[in-house]
C-alpha atoms as a PDB file:
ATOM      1  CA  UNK A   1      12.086 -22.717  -7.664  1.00  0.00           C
ATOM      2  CA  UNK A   2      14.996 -21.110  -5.096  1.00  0.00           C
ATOM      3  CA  UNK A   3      14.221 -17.836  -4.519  1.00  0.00           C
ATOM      4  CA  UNK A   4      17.106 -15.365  -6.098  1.00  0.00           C
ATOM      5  CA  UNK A   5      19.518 -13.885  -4.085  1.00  0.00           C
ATOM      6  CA  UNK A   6      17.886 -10.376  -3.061  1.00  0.00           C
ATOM      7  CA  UNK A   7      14.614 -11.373  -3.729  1.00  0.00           C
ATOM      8  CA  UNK A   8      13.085 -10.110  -0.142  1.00  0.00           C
ATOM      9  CA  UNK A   9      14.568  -6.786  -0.505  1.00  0.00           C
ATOM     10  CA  UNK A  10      14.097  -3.539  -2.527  1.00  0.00           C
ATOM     11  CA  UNK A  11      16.332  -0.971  -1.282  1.00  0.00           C
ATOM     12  CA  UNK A  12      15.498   2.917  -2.031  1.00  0.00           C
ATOM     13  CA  UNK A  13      18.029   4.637  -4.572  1.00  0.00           C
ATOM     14  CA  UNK A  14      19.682   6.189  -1.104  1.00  0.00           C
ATOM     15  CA  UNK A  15      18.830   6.180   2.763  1.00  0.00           C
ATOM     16  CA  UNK A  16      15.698   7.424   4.052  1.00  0.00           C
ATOM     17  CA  UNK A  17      16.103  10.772   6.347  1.00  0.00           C
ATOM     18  CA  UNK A  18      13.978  10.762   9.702  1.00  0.00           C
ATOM     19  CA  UNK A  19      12.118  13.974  10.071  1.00  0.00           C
ATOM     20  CA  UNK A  20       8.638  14.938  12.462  1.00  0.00           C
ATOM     21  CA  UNK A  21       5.498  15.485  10.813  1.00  0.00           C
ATOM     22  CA  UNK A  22       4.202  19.144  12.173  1.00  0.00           C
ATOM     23  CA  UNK A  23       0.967  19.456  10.019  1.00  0.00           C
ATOM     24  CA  UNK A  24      -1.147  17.658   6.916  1.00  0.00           C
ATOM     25  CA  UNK A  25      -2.245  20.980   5.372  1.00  0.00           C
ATOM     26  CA  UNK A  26      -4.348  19.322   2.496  1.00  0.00           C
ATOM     27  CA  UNK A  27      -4.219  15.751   1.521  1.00  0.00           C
ATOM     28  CA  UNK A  28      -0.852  16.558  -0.518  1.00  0.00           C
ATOM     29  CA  UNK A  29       1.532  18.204   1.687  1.00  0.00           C
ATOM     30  CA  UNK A  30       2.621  17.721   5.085  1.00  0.00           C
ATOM     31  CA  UNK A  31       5.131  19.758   6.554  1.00  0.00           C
ATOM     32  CA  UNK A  32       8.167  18.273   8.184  1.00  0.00           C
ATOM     33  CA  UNK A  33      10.872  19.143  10.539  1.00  0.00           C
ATOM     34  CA  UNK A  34      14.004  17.685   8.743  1.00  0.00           C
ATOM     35  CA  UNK A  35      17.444  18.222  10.668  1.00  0.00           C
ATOM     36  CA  UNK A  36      16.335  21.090  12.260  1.00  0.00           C
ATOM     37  CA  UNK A  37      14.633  23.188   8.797  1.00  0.00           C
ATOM     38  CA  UNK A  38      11.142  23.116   8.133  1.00  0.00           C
ATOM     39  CA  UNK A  39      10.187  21.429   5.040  1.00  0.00           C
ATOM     40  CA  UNK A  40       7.251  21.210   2.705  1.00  0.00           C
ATOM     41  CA  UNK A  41       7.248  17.678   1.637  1.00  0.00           C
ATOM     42  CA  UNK A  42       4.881  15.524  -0.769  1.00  0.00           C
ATOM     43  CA  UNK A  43       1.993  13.551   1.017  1.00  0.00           C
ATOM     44  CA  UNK A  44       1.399  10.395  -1.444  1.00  0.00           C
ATOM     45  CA  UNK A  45      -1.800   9.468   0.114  1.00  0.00           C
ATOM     46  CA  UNK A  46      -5.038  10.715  -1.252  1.00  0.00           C
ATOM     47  CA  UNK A  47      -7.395   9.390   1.654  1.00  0.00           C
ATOM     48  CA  UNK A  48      -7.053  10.087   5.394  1.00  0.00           C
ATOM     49  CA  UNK A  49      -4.388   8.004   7.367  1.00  0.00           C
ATOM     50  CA  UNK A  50      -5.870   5.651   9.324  1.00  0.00           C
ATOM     51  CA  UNK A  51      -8.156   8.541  10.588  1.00  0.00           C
ATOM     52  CA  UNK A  52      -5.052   9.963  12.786  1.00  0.00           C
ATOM     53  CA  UNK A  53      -3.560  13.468  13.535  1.00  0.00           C
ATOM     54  CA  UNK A  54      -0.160  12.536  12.908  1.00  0.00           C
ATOM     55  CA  UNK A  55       1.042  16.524  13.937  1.00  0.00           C
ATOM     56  CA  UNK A  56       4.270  15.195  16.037  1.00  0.00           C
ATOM     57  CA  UNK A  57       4.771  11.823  14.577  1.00  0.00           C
ATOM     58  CA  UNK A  58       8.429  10.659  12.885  1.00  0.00           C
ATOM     59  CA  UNK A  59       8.515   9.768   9.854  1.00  0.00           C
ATOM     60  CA  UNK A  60      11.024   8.777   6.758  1.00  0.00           C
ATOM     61  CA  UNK A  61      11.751  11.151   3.854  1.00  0.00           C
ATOM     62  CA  UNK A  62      13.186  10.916   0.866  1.00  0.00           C
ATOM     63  CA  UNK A  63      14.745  13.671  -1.778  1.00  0.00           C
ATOM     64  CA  UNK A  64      14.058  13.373  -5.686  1.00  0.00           C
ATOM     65  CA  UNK A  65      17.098  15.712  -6.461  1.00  0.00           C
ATOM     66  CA  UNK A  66      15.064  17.424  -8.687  1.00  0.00           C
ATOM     67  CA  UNK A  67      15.247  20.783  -8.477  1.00  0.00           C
ATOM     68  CA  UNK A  68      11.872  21.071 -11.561  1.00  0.00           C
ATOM     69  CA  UNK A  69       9.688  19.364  -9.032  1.00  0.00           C
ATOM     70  CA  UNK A  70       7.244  21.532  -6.801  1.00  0.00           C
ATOM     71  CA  UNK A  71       7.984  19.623  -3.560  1.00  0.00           C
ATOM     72  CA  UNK A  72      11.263  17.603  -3.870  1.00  0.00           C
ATOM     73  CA  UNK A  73      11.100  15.893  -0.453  1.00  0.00           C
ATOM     74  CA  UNK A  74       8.250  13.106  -0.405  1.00  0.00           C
ATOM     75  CA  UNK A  75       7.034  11.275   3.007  1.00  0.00           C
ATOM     76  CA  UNK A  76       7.465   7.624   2.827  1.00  0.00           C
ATOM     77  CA  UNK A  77       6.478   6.235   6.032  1.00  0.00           C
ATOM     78  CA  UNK A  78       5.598   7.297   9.483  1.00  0.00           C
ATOM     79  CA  UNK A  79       5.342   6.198  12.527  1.00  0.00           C
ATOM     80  CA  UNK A  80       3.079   6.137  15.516  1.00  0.00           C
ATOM     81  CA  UNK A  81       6.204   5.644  18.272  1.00  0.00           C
ATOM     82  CA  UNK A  82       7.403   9.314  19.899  1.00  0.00           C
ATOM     83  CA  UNK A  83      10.585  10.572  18.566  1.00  0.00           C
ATOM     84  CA  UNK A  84      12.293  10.362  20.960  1.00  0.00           C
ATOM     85  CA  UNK A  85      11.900   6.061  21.040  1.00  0.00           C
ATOM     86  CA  UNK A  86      14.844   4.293  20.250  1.00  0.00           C
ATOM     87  CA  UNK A  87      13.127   1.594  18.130  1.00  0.00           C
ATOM     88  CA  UNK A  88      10.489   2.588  16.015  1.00  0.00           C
ATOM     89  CA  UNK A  89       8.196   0.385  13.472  1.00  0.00           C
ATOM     90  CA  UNK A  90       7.097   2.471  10.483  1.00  0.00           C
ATOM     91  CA  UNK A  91       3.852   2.655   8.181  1.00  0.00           C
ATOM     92  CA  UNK A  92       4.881   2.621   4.499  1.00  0.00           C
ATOM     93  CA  UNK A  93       2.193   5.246   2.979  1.00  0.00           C
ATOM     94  CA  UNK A  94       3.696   5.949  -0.251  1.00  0.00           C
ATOM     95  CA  UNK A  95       0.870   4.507  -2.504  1.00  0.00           C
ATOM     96  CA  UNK A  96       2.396   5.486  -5.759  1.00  0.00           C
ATOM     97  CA  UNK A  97       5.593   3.699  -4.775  1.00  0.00           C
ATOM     98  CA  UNK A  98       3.379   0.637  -4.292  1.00  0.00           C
ATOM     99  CA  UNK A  99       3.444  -1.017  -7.926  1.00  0.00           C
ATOM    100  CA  UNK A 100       7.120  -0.177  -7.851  1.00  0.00           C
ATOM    101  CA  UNK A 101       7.991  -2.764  -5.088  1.00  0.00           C
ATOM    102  CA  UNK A 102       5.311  -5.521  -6.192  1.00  0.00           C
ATOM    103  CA  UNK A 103       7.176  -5.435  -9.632  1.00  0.00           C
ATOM    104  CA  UNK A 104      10.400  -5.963  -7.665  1.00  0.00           C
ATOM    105  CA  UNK A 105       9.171  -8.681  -6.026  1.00  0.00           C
ATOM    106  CA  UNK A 106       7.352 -10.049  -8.948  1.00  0.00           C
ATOM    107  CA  UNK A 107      10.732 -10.363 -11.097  1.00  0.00           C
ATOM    108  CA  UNK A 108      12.374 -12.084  -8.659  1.00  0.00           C
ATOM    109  CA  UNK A 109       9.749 -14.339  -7.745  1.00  0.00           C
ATOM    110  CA  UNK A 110       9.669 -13.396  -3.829  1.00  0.00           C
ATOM    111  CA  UNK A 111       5.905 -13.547  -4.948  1.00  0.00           C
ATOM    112  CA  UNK A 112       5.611 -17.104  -6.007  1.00  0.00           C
ATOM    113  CA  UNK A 113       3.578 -18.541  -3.828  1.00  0.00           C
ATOM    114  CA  UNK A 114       0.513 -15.761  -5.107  1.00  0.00           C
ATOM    115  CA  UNK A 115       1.690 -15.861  -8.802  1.00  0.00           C
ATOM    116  CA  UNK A 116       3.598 -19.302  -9.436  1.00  0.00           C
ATOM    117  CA  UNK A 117       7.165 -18.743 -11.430  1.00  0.00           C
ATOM    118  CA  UNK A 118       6.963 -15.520 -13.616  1.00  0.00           C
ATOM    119  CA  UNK A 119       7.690 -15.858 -17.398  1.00  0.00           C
ATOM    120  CA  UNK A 120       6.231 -12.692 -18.160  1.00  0.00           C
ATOM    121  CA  UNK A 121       5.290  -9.446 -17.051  1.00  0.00           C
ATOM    122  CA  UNK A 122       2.822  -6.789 -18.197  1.00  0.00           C
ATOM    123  CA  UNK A 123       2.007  -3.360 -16.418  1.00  0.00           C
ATOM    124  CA  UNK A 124      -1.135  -1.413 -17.080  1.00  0.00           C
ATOM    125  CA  UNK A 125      -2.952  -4.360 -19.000  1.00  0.00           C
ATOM    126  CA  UNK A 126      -6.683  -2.856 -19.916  1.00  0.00           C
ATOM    127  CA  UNK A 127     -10.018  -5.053 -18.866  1.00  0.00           C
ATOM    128  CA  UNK A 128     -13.665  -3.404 -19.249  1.00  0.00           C
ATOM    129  CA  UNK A 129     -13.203   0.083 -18.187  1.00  0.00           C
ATOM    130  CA  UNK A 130     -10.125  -0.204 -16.085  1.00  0.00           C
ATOM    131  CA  UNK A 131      -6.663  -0.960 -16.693  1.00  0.00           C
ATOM    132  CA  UNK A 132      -5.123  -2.824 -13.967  1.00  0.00           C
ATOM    133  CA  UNK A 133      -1.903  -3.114 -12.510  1.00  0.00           C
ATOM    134  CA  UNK A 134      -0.171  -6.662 -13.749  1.00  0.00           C
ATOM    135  CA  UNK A 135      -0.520  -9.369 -16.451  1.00  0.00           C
ATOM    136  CA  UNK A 136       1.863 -11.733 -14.876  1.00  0.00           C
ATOM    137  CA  UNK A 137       2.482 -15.063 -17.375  1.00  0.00           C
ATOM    138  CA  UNK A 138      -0.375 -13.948 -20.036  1.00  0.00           C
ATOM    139  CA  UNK A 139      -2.918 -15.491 -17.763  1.00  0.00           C
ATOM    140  CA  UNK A 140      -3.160 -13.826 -14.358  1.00  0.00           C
ATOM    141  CA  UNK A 141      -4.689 -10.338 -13.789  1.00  0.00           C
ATOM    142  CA  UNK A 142      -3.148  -8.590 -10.356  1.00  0.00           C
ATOM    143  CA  UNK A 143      -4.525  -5.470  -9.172  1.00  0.00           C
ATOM    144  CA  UNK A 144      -2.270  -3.964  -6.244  1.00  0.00           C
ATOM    145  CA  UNK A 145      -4.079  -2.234  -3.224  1.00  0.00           C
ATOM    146  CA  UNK A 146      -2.435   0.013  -0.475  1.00  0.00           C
ATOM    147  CA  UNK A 147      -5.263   0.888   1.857  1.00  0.00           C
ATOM    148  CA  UNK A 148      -4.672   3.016   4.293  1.00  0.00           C
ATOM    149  CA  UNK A 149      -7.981   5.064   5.330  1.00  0.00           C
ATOM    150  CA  UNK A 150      -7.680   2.402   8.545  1.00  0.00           C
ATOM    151  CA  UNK A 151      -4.765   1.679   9.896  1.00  0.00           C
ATOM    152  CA  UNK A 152      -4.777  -2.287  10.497  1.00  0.00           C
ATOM    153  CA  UNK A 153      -2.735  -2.208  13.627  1.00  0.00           C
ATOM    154  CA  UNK A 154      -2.702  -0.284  17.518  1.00  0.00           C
ATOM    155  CA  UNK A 155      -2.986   2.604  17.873  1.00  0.00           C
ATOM    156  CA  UNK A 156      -1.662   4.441  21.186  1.00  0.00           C
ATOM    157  CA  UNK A 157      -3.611   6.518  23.364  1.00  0.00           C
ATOM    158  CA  UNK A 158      -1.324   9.400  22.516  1.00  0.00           C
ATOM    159  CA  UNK A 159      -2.149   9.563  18.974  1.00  0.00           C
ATOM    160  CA  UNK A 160      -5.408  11.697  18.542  1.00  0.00           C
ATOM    161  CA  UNK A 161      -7.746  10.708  16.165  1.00  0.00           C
ATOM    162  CA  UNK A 162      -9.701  12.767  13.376  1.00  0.00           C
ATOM    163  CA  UNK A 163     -13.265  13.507  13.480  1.00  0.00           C
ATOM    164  CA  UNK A 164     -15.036  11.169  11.741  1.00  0.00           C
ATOM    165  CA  UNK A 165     -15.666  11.716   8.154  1.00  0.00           C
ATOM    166  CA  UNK A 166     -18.388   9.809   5.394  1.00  0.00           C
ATOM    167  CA  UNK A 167     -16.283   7.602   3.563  1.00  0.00           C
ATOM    168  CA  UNK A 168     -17.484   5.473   0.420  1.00  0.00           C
ATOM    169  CA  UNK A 169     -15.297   2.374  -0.339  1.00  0.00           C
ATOM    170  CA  UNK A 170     -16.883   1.128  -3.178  1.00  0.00           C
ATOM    171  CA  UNK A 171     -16.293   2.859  -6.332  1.00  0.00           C
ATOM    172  CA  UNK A 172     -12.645   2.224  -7.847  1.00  0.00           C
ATOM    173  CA  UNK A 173     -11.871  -0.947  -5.810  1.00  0.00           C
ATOM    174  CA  UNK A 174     -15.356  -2.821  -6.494  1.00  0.00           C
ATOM    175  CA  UNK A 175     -15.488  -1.640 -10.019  1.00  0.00           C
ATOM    176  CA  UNK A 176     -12.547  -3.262 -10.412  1.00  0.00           C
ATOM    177  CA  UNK A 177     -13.866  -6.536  -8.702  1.00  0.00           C
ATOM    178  CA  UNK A 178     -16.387  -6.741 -10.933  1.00  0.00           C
ATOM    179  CA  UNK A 179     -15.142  -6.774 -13.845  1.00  0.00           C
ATOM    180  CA  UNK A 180     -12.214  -9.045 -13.143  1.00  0.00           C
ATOM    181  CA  UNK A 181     -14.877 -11.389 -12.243  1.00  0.00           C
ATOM    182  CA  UNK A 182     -16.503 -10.899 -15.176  1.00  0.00           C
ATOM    183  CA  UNK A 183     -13.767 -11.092 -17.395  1.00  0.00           C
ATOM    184  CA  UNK A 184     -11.926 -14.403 -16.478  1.00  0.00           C
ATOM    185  CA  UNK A 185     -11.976 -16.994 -19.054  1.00  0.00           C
ATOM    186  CA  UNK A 186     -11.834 -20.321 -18.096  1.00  0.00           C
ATOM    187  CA  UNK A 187      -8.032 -20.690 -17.981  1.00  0.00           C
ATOM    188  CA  UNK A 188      -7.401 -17.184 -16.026  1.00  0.00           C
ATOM    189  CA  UNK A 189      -6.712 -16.194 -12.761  1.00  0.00           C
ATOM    190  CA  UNK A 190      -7.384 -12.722 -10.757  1.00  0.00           C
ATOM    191  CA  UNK A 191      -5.677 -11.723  -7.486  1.00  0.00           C
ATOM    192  CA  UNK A 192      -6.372  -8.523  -5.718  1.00  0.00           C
ATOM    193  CA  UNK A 193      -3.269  -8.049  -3.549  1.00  0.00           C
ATOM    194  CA  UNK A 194      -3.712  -6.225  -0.492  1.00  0.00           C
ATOM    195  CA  UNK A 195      -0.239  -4.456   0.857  1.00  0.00           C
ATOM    196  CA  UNK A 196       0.475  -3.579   3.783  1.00  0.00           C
ATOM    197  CA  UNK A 197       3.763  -1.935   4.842  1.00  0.00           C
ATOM    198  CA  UNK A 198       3.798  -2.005   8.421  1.00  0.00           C
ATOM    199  CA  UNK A 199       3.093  -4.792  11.507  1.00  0.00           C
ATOM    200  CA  UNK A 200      -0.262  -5.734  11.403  1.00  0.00           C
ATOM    201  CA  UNK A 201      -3.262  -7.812  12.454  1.00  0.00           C
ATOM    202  CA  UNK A 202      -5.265  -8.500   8.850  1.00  0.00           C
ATOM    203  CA  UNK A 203      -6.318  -6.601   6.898  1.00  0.00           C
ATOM    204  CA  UNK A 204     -10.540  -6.009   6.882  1.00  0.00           C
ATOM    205  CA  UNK A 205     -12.536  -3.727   4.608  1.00  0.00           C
ATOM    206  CA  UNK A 206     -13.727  -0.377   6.487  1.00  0.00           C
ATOM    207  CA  UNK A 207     -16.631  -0.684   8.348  1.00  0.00           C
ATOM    208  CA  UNK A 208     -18.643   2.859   6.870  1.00  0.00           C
ATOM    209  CA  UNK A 209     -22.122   2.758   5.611  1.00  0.00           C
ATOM    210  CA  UNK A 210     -21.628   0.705   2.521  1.00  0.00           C
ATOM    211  CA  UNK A 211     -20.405  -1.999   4.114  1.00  0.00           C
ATOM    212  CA  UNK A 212     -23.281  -4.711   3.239  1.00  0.00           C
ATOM    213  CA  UNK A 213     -22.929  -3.944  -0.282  1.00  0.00           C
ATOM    214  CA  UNK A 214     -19.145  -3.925  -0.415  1.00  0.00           C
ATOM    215  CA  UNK A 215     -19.360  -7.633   1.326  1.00  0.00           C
ATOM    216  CA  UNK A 216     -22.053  -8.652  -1.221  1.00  0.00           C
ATOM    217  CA  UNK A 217     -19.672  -7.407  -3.884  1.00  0.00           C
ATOM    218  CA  UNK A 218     -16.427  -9.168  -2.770  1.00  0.00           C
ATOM    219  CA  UNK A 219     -18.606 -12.232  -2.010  1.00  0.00           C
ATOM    220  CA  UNK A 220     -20.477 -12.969  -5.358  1.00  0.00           C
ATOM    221  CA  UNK A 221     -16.510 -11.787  -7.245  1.00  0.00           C
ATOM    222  CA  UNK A 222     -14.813 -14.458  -4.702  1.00  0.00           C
ATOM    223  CA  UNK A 223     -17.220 -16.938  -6.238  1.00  0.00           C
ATOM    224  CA  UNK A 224     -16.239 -16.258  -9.623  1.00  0.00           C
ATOM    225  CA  UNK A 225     -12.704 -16.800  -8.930  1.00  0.00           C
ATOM    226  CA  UNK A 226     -11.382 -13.375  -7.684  1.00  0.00           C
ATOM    227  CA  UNK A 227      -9.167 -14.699  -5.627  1.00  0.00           C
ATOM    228  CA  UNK A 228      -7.996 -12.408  -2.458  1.00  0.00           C
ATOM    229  CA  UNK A 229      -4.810 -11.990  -0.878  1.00  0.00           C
ATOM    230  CA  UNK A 230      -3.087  -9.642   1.567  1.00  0.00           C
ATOM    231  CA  UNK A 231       0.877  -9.183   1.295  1.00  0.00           C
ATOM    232  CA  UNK A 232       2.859  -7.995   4.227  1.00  0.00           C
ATOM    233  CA  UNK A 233       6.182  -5.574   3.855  1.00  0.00           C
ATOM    234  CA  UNK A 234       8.693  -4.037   6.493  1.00  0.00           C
ATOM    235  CA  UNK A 235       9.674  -0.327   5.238  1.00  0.00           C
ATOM    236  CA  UNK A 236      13.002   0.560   7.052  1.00  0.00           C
ATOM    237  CA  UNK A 237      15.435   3.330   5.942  1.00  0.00           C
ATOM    238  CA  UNK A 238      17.028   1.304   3.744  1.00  0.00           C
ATOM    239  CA  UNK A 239      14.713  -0.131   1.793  1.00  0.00           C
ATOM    240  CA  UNK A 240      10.721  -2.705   1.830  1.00  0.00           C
ATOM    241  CA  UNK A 241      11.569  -6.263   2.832  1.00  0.00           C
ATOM    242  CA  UNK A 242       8.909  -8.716   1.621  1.00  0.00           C
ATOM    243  CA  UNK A 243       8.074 -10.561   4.892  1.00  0.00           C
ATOM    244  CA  UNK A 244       5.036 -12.876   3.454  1.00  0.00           C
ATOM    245  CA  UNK A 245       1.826 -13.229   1.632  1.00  0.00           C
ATOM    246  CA  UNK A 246      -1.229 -15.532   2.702  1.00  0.00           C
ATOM    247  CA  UNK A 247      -5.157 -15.731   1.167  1.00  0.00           C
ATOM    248  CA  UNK A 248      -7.518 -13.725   3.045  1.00  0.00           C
ATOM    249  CA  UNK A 249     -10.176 -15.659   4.365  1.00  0.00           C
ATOM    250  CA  UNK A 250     -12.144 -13.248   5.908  1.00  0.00           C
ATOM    251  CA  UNK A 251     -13.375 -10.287   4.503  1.00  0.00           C
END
């Protein structure tokens, strides 16, 4: 069916503000230089980024308004250009804003090509132990993924990395593998949709020391008709443009 006008783009409620990352305190603050003020801002990534020290890094904020909330600024996206570049690509990290966009683009059918025409949509549908993300036409079980403990894309030499720190991939994510594989009827489908907000070159499950059994895992659910795909999204100050979404072939 034609796509609906709009159907590419979710814009944010009002412009994003450019501001400079100074420091990551914990995992849910950084602390931002915004128009010349320092600001305490929310961090909505639980994990590392990409293993990077993003001290001196732009990024795009953006202000709840609401004066009850602890922190009302929240990072959105950064960027691994210098500041001072004129053109800058940005990383979309705002994982809880995730399932916000994929609806978006699941209503107006940007998605199609993953889903088929949507009927009807249901969030937080419960299978096994989990509840996962989407029920899309009573028949087709998405689970949305933002990874973002590897950044899937160069890196420049200026941007210093992290010490290395154990990192165990398997819980959550192949829990939820599982039991979407074992879970399908015959007439069901399950997608795991892998987004990625940013220019990239595929995404590919972290290389740590579970790595064999994560592979097993994703192998024996991809035979029982887990079906894998990664979507790709542009983040801008405006708003996430869907830019396509393809199978992954390789894990």
């Amino acid at each position: 069916m034609p796509e609906k006008e709009g159907s590419r783009f979710h814009a944010f409620s009002e412009p994003l503000r450019e501001g400079i990352i100074l420091a990551r305190p914990n995992r849910f603050i950084m602390d931002v230089e915004l128009d010349g003020e320092e600001l305490r801002c929310h961090c909505p990534v639980v994990s590392r980024i990409g293993g990077l020290d993003l001290a001196g890094r732009p990024c795009l904020v953006s202000d709840s308004h609401n004066p009850k909330r602890k922190f009302a600024h929240t990072v959105e996206a950064l960027s691994l250009a210098r500041p001072e570049d004129d053109a800058k690509s940005w990383i979309g990290i705002n994982q809880n804003a995730s399932n916000r966009h994929v609806e978006h683009f699941l209503k107006h059918d940007a998605l199609a090509e993953v889903t088929g025409p949507v009927q009807t949509l249901r969030r937080e549908v419960s299978l096994g132990d989990s509840r996962l993300d989407f029920l899309v036409n009573e028949d087709l079980y998405l689970e949305v993924k933002t990874p973002l403990v590897q950044i899937q894309t160069d890196v420049p030499d200026y941007v210093p990395h992290l010490p290395e720190a154990p990192f165990n991939s398997t819980d959550r994510a192949m829990r939820h593998l599982r039991e979407l594989a074992a879970s399908l009827e015959g007439h069901e489908r399950a997608v795991i949709l892998y987004c990625l907000y940013y220019d990239n070159f595929g995404f590919r499950y972290y290389h740590g020391t579970t790595y064999d059994e994560v592979m097993d895992t994703v192998d024996a659910c991809s035979r029982a008709g887990v079906e894998l795909w990664q979507a790709d999204f542009e983040v801008s100050p405006a708003g996430v443009k869907f830019k396509s979404a393809h199978p992954m072939e390789e894990w």
